[in-house]
N, C-alpha and C. Protein backbone atom coordinates (compact mmCIF):
# COMPACT_ATOMS: atom_id res chain seq x y z
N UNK A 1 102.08 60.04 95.26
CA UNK A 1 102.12 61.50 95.32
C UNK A 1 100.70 62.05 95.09
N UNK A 2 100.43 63.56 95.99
CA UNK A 2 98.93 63.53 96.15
C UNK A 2 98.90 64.94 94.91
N UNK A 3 98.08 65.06 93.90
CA UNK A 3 97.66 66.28 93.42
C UNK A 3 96.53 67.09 94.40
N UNK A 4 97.53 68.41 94.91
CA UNK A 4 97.14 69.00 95.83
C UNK A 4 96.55 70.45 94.99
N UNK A 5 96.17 70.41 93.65
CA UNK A 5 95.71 71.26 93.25
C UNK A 5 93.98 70.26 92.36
N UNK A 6 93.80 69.35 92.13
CA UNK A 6 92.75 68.83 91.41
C UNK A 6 92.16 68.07 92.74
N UNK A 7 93.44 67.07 93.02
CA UNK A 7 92.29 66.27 94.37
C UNK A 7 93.44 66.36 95.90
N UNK A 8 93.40 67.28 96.73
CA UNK A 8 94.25 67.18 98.14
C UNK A 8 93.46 66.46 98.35
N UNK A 9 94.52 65.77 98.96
CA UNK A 9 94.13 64.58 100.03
C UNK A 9 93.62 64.61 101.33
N UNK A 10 93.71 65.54 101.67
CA UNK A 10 92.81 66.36 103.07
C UNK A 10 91.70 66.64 102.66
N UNK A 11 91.27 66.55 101.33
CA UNK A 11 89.75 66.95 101.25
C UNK A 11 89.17 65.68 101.29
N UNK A 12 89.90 64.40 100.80
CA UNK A 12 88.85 62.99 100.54
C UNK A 12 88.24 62.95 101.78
N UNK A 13 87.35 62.25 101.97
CA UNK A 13 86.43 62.23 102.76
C UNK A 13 86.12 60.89 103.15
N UNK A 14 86.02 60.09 102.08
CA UNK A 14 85.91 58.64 101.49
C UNK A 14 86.11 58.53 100.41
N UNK A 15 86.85 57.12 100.04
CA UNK A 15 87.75 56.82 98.67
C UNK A 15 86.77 57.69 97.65
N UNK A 16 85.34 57.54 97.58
CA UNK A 16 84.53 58.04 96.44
C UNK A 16 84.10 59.24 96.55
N UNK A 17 84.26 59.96 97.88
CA UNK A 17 83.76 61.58 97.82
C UNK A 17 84.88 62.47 98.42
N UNK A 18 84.43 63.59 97.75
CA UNK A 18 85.60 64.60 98.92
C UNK A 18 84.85 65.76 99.21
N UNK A 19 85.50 66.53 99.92
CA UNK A 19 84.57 67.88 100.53
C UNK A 19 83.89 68.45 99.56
N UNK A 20 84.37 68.79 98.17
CA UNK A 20 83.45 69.55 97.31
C UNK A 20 81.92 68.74 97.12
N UNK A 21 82.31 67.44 97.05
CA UNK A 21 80.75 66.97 96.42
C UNK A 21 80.13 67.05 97.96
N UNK A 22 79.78 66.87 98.83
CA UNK A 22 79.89 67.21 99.77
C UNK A 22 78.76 68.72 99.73
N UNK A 23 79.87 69.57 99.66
CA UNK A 23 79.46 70.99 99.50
C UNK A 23 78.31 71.07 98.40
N UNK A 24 78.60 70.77 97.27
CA UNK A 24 77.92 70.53 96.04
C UNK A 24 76.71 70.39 96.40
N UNK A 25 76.28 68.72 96.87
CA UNK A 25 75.23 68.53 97.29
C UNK A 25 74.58 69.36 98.36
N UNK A 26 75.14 70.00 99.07
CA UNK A 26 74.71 70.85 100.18
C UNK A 26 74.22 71.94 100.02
N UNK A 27 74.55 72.73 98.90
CA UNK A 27 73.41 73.99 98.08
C UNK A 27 73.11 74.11 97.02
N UNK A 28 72.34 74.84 96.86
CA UNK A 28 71.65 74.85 95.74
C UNK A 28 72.90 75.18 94.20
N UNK A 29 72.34 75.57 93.21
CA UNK A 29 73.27 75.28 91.87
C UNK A 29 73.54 76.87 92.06
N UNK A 30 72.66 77.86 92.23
CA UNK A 30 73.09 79.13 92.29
C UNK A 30 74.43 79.31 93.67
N UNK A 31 73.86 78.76 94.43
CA UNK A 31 74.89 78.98 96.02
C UNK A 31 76.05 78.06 95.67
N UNK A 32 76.43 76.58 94.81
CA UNK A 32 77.12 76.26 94.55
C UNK A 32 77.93 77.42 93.50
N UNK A 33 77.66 78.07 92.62
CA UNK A 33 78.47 78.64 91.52
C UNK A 33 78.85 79.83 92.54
N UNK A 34 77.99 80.75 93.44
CA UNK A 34 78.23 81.44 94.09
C UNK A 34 79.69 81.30 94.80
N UNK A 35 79.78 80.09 95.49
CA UNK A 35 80.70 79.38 96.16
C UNK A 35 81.84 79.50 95.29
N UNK A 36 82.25 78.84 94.34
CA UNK A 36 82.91 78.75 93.52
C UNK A 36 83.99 79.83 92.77
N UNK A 37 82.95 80.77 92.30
CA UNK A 37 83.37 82.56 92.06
C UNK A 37 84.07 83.06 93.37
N UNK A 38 83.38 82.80 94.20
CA UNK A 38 83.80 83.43 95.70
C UNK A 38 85.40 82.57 95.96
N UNK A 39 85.44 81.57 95.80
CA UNK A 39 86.80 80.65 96.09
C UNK A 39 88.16 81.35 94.97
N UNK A 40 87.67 81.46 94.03
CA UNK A 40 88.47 81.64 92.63
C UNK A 40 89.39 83.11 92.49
N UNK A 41 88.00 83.74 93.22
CA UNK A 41 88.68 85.19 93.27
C UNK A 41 89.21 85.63 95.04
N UNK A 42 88.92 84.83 95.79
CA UNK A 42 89.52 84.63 97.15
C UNK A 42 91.30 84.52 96.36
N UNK A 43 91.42 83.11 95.69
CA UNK A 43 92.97 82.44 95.54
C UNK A 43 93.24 83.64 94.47
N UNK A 44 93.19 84.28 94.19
CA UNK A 44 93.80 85.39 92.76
C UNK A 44 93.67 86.98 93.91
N UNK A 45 93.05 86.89 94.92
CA UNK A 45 94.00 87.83 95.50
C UNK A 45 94.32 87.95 96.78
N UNK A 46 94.34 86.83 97.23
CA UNK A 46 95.42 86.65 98.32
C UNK A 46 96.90 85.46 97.47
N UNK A 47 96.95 85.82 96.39
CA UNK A 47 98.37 84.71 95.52
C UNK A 47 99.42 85.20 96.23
N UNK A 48 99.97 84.24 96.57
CA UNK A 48 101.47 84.15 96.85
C UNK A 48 101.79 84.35 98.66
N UNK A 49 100.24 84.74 99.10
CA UNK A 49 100.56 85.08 100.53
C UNK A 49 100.29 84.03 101.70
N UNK A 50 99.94 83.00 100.97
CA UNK A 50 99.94 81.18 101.97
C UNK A 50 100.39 79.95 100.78
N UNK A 51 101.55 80.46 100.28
CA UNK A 51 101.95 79.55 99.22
C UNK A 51 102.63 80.08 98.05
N UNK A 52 102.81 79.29 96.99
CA UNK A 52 103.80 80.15 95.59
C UNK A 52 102.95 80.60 94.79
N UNK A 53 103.04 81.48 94.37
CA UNK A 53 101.95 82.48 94.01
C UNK A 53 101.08 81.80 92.14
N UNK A 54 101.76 80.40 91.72
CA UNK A 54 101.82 79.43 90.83
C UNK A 54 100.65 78.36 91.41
N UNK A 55 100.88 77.99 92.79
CA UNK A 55 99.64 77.19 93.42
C UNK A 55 98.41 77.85 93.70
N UNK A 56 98.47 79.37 94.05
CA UNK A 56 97.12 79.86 94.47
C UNK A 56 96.26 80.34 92.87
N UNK A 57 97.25 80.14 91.96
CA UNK A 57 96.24 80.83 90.86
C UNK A 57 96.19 79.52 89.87
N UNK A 58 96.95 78.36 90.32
CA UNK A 58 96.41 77.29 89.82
C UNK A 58 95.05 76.78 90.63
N UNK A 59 94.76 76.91 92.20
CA UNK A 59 93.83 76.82 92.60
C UNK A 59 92.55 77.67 92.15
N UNK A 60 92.60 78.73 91.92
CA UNK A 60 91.84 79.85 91.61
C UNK A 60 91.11 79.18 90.22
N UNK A 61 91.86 78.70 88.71
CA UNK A 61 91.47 78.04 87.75
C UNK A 61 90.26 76.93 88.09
N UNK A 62 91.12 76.18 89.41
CA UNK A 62 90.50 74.90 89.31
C UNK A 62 88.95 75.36 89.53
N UNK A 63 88.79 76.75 90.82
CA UNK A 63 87.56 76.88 90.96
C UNK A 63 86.79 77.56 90.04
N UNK A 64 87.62 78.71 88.99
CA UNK A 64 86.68 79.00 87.92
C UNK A 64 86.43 78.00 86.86
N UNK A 65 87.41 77.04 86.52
CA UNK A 65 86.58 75.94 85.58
C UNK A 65 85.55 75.07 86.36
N UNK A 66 85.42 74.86 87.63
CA UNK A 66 84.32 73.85 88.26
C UNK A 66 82.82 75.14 88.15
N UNK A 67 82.88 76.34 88.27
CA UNK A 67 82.27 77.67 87.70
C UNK A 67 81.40 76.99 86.44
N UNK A 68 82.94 77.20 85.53
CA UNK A 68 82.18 76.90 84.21
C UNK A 68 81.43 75.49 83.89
N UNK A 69 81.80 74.42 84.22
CA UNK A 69 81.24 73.31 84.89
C UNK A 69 79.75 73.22 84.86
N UNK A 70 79.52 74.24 86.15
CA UNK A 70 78.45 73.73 86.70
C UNK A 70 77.36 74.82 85.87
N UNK A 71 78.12 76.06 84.99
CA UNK A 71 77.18 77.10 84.83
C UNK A 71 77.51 77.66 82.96
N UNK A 72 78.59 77.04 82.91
CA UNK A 72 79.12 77.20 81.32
C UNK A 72 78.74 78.67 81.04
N UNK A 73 79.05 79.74 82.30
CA UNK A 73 79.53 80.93 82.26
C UNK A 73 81.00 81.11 82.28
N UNK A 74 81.11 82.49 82.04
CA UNK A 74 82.41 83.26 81.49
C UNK A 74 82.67 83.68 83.38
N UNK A 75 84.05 83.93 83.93
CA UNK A 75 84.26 84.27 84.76
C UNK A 75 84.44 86.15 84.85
N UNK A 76 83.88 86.63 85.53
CA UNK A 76 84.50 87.88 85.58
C UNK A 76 84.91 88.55 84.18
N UNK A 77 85.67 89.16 84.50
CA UNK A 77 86.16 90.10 83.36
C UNK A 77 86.67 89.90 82.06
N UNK A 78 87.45 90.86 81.32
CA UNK A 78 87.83 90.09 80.12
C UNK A 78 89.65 89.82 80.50
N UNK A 79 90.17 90.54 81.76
CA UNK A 79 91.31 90.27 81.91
C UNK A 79 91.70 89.31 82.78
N UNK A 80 91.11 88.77 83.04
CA UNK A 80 91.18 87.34 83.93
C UNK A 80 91.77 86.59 83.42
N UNK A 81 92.31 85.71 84.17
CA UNK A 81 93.65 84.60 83.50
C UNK A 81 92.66 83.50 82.45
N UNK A 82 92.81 83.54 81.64
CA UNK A 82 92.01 82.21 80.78
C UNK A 82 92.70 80.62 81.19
N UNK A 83 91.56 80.04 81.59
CA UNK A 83 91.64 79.24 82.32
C UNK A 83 91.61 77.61 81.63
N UNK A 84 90.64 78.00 80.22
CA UNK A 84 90.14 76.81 79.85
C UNK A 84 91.39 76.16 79.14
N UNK A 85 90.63 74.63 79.20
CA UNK A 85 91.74 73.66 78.65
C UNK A 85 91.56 73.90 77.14
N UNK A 86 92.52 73.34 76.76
CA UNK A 86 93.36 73.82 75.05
C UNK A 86 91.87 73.02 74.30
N UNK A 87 91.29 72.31 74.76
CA UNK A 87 90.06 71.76 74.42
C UNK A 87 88.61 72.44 74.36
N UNK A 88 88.38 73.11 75.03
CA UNK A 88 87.27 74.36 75.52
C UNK A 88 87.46 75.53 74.80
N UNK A 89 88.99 75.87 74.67
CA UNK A 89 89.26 77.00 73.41
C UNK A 89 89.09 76.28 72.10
N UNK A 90 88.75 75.31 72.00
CA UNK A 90 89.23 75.06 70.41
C UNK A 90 87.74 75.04 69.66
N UNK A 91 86.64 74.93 71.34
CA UNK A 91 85.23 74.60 70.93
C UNK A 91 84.90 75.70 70.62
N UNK A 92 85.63 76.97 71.16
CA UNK A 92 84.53 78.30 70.39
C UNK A 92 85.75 78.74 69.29
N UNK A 93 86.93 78.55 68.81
CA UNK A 93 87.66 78.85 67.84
C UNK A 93 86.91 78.63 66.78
């Protein structure tokens, strides 16, 4: 069974890469995070209108934590879905 929210299987590319690294390597760290923000808030408002509205804002996470990732910035606003793992909250608790 494929996790179609961390790794689709339409993105592998080869067993060891998939489209993001790919992309990754392909711009710069600003145009990568750019990318990223732009993906996150793409899936949070088009939710529910190419899928269950549970997959597009689980997609949306995946791209604001790869965000925080690459830039260990805050996404957007303060009402934005909090995204981080129970691990990442516990580091600034």
């Amino acid at each position: 069974m494929t996790d179609e929210i961390n790794s689709p299987s339409h993105y592998m590319l080869f067993p060891d890469m998939e489209a993001i690294d790919v992309i990754k390597a392909a711009l710069t760290p600003e145009e990568f995070a750019g990318y990223c923000k732009g993906n996150a808030l793409k899936y949070r408002l088009r939710a529910g209108e190419k899928g269950p509205v549970e997959k597009c804002i689980a997609k949306a996470c995946w791209y604001q934590n790869k965000l925080r990732e690459v830039t260990r910035a805050d996404f957007g606003q303060q009402n934005t879905i909090d995204c981080r793992t129970p691990e990442e909250k516990a580091e600034i608790a």
